[in-house]
PDB file of N, CA and C in Angstrom:
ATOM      1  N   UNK A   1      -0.173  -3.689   7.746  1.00  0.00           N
ATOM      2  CA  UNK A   1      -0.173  -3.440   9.170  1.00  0.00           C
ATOM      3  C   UNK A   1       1.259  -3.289   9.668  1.00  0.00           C
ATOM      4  N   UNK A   2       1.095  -2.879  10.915  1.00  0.00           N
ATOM      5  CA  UNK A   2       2.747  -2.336  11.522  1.00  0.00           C
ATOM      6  C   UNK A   2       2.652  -3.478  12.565  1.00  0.00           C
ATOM      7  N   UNK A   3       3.848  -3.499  12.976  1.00  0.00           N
ATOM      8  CA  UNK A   3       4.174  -4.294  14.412  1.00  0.00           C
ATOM      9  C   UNK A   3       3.240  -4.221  15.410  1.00  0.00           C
ATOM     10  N   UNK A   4       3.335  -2.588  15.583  1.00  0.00           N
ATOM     11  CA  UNK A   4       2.318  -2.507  16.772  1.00  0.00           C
ATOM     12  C   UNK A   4       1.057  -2.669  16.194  1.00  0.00           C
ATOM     13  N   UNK A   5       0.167  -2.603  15.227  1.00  0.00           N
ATOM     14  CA  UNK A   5      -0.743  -2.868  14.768  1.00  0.00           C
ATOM     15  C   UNK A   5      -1.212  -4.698  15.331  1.00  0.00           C
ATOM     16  N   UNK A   6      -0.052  -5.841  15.124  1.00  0.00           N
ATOM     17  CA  UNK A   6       0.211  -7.059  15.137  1.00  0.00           C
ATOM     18  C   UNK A   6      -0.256  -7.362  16.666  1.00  0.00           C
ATOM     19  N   UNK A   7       0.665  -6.291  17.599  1.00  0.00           N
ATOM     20  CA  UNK A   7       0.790  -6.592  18.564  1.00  0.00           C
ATOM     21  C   UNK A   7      -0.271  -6.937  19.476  1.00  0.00           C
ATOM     22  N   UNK A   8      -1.268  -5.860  19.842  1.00  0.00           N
ATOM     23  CA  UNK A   8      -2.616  -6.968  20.215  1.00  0.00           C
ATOM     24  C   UNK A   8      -3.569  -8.547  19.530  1.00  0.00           C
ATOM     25  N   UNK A   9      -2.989  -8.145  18.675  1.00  0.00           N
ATOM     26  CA  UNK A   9      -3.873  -9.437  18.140  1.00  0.00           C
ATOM     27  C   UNK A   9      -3.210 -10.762  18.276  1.00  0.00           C
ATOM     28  N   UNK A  10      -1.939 -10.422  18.553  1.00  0.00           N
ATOM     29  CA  UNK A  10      -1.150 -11.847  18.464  1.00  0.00           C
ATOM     30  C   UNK A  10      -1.274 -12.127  20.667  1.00  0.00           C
ATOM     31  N   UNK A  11      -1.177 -10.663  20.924  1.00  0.00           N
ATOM     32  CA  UNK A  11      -1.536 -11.373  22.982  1.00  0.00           C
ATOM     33  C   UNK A  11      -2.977 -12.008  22.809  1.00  0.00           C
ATOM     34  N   UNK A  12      -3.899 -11.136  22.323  1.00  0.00           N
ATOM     35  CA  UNK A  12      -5.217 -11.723  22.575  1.00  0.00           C
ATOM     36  C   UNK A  12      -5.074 -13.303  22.454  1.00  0.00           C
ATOM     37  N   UNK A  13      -4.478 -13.609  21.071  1.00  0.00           N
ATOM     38  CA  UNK A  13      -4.344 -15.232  20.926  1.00  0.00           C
ATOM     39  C   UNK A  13      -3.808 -15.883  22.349  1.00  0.00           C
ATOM     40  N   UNK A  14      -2.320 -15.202  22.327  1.00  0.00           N
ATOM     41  CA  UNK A  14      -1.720 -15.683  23.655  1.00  0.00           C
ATOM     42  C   UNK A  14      -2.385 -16.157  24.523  1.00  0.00           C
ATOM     43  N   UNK A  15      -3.224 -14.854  25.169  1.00  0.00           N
ATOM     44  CA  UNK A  15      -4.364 -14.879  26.004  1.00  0.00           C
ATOM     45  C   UNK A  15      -5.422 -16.351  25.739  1.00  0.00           C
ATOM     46  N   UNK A  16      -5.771 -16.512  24.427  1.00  0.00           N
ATOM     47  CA  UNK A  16      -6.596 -17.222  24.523  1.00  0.00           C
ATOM     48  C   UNK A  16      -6.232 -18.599  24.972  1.00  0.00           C
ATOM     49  N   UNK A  17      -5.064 -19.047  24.516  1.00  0.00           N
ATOM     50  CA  UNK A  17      -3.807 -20.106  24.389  1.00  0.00           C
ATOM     51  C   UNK A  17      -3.740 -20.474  25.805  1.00  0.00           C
ATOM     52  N   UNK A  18      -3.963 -19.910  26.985  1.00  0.00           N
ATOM     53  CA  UNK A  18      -3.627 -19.870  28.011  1.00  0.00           C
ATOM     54  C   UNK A  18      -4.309 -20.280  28.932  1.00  0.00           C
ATOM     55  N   UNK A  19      -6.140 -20.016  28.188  1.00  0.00           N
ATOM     56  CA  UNK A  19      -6.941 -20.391  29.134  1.00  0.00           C
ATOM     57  C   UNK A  19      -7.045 -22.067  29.436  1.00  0.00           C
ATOM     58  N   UNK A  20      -7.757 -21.996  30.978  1.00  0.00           N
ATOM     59  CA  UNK A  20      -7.986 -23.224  30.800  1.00  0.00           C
ATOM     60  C   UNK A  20      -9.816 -23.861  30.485  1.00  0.00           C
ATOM     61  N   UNK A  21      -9.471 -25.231  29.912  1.00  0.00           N
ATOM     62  CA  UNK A  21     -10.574 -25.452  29.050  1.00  0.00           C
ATOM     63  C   UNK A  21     -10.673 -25.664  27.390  1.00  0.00           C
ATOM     64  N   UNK A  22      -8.892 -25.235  27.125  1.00  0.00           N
ATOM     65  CA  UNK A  22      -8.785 -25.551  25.743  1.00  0.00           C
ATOM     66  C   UNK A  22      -8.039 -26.576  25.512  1.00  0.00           C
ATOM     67  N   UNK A  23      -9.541 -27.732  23.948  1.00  0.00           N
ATOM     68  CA  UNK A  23      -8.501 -28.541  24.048  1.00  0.00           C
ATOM     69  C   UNK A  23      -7.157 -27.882  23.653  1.00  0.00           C
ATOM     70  N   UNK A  24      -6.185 -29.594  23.060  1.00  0.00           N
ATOM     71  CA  UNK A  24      -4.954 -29.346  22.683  1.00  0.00           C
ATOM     72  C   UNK A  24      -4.719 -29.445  21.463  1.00  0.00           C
ATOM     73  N   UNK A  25      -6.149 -29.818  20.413  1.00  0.00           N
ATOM     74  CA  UNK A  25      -6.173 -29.768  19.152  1.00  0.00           C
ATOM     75  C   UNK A  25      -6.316 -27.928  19.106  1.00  0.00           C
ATOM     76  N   UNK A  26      -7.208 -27.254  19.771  1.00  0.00           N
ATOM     77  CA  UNK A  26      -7.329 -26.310  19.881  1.00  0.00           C
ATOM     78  C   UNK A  26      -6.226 -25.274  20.028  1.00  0.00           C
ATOM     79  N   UNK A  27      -5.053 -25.995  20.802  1.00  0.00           N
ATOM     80  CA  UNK A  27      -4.266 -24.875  21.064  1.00  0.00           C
ATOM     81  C   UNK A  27      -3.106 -24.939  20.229  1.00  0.00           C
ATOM     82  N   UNK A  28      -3.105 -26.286  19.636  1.00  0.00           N
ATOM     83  CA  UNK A  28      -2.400 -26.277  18.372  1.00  0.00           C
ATOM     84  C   UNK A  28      -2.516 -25.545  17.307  1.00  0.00           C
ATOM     85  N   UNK A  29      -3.883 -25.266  17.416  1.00  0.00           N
ATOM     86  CA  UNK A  29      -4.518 -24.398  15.988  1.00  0.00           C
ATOM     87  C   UNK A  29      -3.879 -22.813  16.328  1.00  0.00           C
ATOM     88  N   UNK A  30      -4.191 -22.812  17.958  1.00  0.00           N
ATOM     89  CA  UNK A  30      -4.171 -21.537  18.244  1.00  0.00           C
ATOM     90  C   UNK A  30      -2.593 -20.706  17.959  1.00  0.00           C
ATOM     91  N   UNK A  31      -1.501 -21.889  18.096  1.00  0.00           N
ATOM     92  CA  UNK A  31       0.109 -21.707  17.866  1.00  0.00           C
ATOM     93  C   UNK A  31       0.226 -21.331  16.616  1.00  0.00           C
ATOM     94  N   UNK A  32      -0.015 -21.849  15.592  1.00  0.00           N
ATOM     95  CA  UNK A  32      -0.325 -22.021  14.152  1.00  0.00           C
ATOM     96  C   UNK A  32      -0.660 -19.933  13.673  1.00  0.00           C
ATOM     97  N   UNK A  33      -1.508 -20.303  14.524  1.00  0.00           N
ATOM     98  CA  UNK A  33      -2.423 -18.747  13.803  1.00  0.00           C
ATOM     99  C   UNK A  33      -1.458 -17.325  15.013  1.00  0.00           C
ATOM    100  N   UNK A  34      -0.746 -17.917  15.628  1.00  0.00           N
ATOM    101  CA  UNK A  34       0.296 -17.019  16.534  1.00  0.00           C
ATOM    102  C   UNK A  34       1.598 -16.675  15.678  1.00  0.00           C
ATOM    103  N   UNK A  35       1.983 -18.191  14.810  1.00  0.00           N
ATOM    104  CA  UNK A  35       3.277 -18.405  14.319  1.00  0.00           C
ATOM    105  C   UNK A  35       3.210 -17.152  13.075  1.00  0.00           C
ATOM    106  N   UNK A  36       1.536 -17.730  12.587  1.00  0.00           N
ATOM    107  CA  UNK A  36       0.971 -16.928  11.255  1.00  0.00           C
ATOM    108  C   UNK A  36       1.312 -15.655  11.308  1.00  0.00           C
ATOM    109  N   UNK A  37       0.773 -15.045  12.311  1.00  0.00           N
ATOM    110  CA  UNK A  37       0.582 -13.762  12.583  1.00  0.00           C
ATOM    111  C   UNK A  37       1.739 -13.079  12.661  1.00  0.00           C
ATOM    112  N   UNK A  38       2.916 -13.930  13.280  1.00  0.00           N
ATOM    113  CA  UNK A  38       4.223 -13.411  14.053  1.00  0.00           C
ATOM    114  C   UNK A  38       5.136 -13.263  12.591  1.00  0.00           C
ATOM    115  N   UNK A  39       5.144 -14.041  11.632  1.00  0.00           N
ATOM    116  CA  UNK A  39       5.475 -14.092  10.346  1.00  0.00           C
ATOM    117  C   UNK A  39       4.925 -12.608   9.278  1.00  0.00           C
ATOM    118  N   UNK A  40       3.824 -12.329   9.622  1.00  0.00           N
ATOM    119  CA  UNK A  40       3.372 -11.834   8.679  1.00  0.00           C
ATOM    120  C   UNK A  40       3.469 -10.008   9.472  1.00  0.00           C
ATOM    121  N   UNK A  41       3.758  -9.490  10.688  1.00  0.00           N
ATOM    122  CA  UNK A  41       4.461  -8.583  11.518  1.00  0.00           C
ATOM    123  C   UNK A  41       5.703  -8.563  10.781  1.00  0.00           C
ATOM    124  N   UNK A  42       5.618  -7.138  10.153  1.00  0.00           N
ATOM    125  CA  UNK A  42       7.173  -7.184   9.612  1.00  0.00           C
ATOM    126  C   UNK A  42       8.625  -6.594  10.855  1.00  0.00           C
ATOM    127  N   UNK A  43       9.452  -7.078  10.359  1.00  0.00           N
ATOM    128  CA  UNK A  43      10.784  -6.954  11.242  1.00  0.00           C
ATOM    129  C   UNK A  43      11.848  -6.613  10.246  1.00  0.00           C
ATOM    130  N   UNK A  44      12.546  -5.380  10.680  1.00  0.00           N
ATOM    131  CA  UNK A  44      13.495  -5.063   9.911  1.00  0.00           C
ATOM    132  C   UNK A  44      14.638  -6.591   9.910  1.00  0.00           C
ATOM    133  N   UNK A  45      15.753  -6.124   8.777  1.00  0.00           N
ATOM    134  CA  UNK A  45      16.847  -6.956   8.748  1.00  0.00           C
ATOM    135  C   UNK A  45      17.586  -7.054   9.754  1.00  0.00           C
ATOM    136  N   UNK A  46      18.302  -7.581   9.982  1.00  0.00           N
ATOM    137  CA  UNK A  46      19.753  -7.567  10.965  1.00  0.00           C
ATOM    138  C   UNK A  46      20.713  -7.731   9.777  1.00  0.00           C
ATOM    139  N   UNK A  47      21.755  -7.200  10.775  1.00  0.00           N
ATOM    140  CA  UNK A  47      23.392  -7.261  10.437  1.00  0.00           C
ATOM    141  C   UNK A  47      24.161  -7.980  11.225  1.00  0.00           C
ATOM    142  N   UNK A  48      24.337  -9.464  10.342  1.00  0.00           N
ATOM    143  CA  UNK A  48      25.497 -10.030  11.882  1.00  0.00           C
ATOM    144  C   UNK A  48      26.655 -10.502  10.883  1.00  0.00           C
ATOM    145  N   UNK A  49      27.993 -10.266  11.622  1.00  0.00           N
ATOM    146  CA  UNK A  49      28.946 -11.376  11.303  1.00  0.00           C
ATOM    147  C   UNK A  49      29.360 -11.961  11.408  1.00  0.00           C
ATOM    148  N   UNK A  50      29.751 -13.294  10.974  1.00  0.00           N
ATOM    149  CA  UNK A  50      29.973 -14.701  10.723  1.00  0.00           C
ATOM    150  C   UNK A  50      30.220 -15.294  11.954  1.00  0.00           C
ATOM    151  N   UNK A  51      30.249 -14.421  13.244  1.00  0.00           N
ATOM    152  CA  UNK A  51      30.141 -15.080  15.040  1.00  0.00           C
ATOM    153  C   UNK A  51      28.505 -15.321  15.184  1.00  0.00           C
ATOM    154  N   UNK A  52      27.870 -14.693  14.396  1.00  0.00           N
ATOM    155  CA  UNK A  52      25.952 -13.990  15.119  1.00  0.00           C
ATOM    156  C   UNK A  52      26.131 -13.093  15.500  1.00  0.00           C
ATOM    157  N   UNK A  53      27.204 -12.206  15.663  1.00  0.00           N
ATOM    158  CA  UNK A  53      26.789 -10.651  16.839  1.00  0.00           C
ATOM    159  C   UNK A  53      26.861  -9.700  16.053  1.00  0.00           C
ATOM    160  N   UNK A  54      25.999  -8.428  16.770  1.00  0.00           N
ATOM    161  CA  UNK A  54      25.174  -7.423  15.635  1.00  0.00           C
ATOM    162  C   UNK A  54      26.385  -7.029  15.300  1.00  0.00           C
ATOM    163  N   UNK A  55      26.714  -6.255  13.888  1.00  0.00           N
ATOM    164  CA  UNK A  55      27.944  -5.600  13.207  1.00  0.00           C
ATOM    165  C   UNK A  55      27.381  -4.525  12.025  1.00  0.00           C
ATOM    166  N   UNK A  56      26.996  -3.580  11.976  1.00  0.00           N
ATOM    167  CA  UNK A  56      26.114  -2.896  11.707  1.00  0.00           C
ATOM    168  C   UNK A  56      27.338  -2.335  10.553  1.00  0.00           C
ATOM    169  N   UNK A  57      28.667  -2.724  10.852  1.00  0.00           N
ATOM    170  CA  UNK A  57      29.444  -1.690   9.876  1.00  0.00           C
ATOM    171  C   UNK A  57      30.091  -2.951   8.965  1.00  0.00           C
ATOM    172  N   UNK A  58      30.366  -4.357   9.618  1.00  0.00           N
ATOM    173  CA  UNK A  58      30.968  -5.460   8.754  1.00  0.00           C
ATOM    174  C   UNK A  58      30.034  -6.401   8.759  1.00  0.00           C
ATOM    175  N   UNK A  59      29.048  -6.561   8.830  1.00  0.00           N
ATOM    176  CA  UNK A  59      28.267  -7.653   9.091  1.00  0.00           C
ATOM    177  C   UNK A  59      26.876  -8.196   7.831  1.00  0.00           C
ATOM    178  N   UNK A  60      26.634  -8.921   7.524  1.00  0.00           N
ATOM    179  CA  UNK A  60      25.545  -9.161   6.360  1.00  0.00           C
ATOM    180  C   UNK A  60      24.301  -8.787   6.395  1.00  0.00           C
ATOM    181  N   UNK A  61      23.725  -8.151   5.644  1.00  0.00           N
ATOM    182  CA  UNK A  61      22.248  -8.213   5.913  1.00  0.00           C
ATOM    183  C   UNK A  61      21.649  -9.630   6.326  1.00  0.00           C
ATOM    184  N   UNK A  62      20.762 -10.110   7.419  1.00  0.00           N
ATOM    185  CA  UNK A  62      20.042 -11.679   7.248  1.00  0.00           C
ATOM    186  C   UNK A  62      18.494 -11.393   8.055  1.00  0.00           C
ATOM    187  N   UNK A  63      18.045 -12.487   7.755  1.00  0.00           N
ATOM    188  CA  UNK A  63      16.325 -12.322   8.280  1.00  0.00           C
ATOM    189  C   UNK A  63      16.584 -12.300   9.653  1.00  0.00           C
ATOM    190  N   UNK A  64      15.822 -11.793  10.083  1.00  0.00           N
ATOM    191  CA  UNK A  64      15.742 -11.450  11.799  1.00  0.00           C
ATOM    192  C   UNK A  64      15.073 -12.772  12.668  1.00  0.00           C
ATOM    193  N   UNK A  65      14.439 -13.518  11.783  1.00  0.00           N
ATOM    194  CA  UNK A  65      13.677 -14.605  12.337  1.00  0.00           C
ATOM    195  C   UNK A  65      14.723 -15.936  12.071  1.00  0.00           C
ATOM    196  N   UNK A  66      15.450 -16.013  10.764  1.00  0.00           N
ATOM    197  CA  UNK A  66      16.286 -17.471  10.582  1.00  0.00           C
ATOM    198  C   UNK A  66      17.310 -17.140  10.349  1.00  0.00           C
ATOM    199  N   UNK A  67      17.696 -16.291   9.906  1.00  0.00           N
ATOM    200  CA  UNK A  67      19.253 -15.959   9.703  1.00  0.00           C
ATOM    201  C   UNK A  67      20.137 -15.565   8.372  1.00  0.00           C
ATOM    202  N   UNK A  68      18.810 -16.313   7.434  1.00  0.00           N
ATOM    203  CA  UNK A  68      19.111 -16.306   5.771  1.00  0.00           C
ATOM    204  C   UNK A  68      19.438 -15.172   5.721  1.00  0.00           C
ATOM    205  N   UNK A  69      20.234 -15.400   4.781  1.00  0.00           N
ATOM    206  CA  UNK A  69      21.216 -14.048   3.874  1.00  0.00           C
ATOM    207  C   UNK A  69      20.753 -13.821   2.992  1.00  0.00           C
ATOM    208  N   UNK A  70      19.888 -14.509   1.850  1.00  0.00           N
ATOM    209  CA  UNK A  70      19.751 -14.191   0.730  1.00  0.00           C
ATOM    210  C   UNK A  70      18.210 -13.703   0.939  1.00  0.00           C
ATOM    211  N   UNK A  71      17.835 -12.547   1.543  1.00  0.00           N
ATOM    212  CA  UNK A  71      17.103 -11.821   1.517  1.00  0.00           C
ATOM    213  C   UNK A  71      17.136  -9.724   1.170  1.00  0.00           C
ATOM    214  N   UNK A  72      18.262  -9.843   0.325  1.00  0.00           N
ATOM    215  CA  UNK A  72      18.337  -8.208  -0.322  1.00  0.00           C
ATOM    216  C   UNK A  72      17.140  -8.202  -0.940  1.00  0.00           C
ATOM    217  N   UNK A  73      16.188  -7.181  -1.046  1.00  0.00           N
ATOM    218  CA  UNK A  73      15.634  -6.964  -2.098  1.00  0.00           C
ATOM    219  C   UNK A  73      14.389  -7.578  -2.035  1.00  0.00           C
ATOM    220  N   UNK A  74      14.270  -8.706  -0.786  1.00  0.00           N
ATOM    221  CA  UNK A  74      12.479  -9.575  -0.366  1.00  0.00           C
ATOM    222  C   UNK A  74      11.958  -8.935   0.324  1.00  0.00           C
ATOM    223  N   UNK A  75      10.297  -9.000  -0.045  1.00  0.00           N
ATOM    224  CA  UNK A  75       9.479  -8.567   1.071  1.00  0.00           C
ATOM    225  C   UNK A  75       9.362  -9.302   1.966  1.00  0.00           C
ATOM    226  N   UNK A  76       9.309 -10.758   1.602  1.00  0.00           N
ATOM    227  CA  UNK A  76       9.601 -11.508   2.566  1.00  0.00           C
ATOM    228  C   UNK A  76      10.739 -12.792   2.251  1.00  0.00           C
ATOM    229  N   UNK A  77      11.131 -13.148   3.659  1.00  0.00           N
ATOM    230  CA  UNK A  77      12.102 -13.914   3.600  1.00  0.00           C
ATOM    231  C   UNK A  77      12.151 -15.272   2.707  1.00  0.00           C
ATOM    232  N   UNK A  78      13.053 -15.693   1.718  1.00  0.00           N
ATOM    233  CA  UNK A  78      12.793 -17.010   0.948  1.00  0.00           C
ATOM    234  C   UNK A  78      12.411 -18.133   1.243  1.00  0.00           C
ATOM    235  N   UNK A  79      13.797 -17.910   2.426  1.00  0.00           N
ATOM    236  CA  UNK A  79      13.524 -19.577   3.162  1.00  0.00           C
ATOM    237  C   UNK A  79      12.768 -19.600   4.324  1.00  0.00           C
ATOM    238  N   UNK A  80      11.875 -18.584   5.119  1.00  0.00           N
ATOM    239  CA  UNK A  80      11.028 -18.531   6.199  1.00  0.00           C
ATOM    240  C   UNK A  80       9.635 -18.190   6.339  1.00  0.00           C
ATOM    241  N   UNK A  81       9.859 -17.386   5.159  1.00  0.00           N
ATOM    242  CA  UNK A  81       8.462 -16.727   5.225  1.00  0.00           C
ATOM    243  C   UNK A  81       8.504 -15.091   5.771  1.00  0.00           C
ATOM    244  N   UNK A  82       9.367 -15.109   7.127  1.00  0.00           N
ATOM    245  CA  UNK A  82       9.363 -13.536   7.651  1.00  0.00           C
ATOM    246  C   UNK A  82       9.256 -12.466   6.851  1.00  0.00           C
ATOM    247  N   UNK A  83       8.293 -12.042   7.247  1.00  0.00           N
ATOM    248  CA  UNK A  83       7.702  -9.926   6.101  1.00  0.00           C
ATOM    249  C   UNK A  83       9.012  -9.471   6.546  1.00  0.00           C
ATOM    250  N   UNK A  84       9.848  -8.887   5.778  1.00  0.00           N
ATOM    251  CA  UNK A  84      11.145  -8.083   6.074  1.00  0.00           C
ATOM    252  C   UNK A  84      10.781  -6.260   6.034  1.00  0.00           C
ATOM    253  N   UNK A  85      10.857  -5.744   6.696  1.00  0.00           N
ATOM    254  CA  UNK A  85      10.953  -4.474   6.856  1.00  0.00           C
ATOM    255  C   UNK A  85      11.801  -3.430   6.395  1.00  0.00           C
ATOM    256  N   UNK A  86      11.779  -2.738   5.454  1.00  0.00           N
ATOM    257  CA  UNK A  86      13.001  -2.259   5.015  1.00  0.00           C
ATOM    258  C   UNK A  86      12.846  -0.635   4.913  1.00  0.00           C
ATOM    259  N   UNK A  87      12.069   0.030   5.871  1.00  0.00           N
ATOM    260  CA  UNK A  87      11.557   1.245   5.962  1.00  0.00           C
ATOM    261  C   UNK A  87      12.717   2.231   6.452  1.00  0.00           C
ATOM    262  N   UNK A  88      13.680   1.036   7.428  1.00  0.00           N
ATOM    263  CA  UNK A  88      14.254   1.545   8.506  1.00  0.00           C
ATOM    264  C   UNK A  88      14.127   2.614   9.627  1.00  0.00           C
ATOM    265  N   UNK A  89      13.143   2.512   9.498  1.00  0.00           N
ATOM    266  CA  UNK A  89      11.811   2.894  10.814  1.00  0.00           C
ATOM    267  C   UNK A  89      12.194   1.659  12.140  1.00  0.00           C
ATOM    268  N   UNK A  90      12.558   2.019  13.157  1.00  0.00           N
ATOM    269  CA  UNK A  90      12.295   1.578  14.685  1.00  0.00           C
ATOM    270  C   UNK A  90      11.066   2.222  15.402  1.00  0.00           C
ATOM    271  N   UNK A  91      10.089   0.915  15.376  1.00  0.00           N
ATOM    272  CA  UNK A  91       8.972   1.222  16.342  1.00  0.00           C
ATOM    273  C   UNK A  91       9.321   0.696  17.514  1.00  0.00           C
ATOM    274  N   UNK A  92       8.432   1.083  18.378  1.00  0.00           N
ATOM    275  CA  UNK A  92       8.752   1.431  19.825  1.00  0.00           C
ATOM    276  C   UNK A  92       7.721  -0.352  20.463  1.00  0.00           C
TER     277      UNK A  92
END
């Protein structure tokens, strides 16, 4: 699936997250299966250097979600889990 593919299914949750009437075991579950979802939406890499700010010409490849560096070459991130994107495709 693509981002935008992700993208309704992770508001609907939102949506659901929101109502009232849910417990809070419930909406715990419901964060869980948001976090899931938001993880498994791939996101290209970033490039930052050693300040955090984007550097597209000096800066490291790192996960877009934690920051790890040692993600060349993962589908997904080691230490996070994040699906890494490496199409270099920008969806809208």
């Amino acid at each position: 699936m693509t981002r935008k593919e992700f993208k309704p299914h992770i508001a609907c949750l939102k949506a659901l997250q929101g109502q009232d009437g849910i417990a809070e075991d419930e909406k715990y579950t419901l964060r869980l299966a948001i976090r899931a979802l938001e993880k498994q939406c791939p996101q290209p890499p970033v490039f930052k250097d050693k300040d955090g700010n984007i550097d597209m010409q000096n800066g490291e490849l790192q996960c877009p979600s934690c920051g790890s560096r040692g993600i060349i070459g993962c589908k997904y991130c080691p230490h996070c889990g994040q699906r890494i994107d490496w199409s270099g495709e920008e969806e809208e």
